[in-house]
Protein backbone atom coordinates (compact mmCIF):
# COMPACT_ATOMS: atom_id res chain seq x y z
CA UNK A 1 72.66 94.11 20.27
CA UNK A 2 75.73 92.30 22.11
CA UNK A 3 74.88 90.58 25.10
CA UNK A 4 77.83 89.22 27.27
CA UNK A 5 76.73 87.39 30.12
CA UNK A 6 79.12 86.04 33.08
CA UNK A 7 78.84 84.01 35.54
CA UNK A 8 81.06 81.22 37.60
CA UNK A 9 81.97 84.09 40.59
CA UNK A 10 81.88 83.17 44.00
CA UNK A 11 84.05 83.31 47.58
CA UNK A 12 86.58 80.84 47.79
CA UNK A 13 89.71 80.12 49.79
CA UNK A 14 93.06 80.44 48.82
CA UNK A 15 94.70 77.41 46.60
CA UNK A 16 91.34 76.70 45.36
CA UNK A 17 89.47 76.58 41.96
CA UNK A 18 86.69 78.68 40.10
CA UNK A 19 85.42 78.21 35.93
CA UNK A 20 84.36 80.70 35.18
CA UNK A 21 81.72 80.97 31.99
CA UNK A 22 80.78 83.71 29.38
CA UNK A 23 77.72 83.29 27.40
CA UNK A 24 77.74 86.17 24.16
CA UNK A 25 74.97 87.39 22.00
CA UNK A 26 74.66 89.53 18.90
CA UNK A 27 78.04 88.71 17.84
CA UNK A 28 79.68 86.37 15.14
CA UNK A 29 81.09 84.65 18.43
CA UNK A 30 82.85 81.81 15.73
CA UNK A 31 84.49 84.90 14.08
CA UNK A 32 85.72 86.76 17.37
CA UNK A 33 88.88 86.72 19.34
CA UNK A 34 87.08 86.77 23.06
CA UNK A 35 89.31 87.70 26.58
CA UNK A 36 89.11 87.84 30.25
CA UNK A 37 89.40 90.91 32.12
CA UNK A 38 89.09 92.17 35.53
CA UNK A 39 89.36 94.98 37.87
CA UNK A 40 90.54 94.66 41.69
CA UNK A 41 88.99 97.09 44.32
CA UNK A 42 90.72 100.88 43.96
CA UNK A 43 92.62 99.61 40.33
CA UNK A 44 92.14 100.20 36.90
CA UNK A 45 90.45 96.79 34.92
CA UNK A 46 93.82 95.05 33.75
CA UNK A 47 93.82 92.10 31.15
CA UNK A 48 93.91 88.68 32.12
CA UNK A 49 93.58 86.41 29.33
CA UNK A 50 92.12 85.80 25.73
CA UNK A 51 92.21 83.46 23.19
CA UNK A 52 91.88 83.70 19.42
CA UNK A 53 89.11 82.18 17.11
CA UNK A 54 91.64 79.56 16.23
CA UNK A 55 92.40 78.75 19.96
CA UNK A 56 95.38 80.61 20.61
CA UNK A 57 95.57 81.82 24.06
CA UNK A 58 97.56 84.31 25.63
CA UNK A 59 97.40 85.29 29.47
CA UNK A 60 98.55 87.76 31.93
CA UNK A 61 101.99 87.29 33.78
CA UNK A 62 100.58 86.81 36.78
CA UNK A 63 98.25 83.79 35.96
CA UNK A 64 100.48 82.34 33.77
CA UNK A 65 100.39 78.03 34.50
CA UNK A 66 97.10 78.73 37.20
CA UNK A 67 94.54 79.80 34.71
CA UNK A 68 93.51 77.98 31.29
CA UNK A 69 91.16 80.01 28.89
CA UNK A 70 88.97 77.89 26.35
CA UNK A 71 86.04 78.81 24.08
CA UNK A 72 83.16 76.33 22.86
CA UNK A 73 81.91 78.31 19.50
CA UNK A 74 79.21 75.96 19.49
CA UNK A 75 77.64 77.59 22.80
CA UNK A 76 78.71 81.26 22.16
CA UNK A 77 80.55 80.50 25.31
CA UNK A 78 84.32 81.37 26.59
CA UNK A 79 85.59 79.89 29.89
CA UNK A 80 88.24 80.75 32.03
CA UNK A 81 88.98 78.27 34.90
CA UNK A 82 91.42 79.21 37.56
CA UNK A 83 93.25 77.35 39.78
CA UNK A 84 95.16 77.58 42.84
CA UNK A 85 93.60 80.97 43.44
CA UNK A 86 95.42 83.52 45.49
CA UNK A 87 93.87 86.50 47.00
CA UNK A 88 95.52 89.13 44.77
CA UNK A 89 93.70 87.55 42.43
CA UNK A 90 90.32 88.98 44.26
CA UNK A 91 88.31 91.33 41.81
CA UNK A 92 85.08 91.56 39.07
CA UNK A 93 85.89 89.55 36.26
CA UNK A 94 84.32 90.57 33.08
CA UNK A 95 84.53 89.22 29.63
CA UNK A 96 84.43 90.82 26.02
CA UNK A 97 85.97 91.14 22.76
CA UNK A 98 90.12 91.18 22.18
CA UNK A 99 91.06 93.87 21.99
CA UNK A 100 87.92 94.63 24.21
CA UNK A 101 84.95 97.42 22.51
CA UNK A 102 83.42 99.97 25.20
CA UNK A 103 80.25 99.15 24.92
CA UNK A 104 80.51 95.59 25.17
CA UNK A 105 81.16 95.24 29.05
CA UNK A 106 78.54 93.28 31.20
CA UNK A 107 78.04 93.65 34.87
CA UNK A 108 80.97 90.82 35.43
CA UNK A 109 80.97 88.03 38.08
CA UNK A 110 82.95 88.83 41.70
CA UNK A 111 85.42 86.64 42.47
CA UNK A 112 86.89 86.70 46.50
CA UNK A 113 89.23 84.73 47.75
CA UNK A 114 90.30 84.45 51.23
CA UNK A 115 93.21 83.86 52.86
């Protein structure tokens, strides 16, 4: 059974910094491209940013230079740290598989920040 656990979330204020971290079970995790995904209040879940089993990363144009997204296979673990944080950037932030798999999605972590 795949487990993906996230955590990292909290309030913070504008210009400032979150990591994020994804801990996966049941999975090859080695094996697996792995991405960062989340949804904003009223919007559909968008993509934000994944990153191969070789470490080749790819992000969203809108966090492009702010967030960096690394994997440790050795922990099952993908990170996503984000700096200077804007507001729009407000929403759950949920990790899985890239291209993601339905039934892989985890409650996510919340991210706010304020203005």
């Amino acid at each position: 059974q795949v487990q993906l656990v996230e955590s990292g979330g909290g309030l913070v204020q504008a210009g400032g910094s979150l990591r994020l971290s994804c801990a996966a079970s049941g999975i090859i995790f080695r094996f697996i491209a792995m991405g960062w995904y989340r949804q904003a209040p009223g919007k559909q879940r968008e993509f934000v940013a994944s990153i191969t089993r070789s470490g080749s990363t790819k992000y969203a144009d809108s966090v492009k230079g702010r967030f960096t997204i690394s994997r440790d296979n050795a922990k099952n673990t993908v990170y996503l740290q984000m700096n200077n944080l804007k507001p729009e950037d407000t929403g759950v932030y949920y990790c899985n598989t890239s291209p993601w798999a339905d039934d892989y999605w985890g409650q996510g972590t919340q991210v706010t920040v304020s203005s």
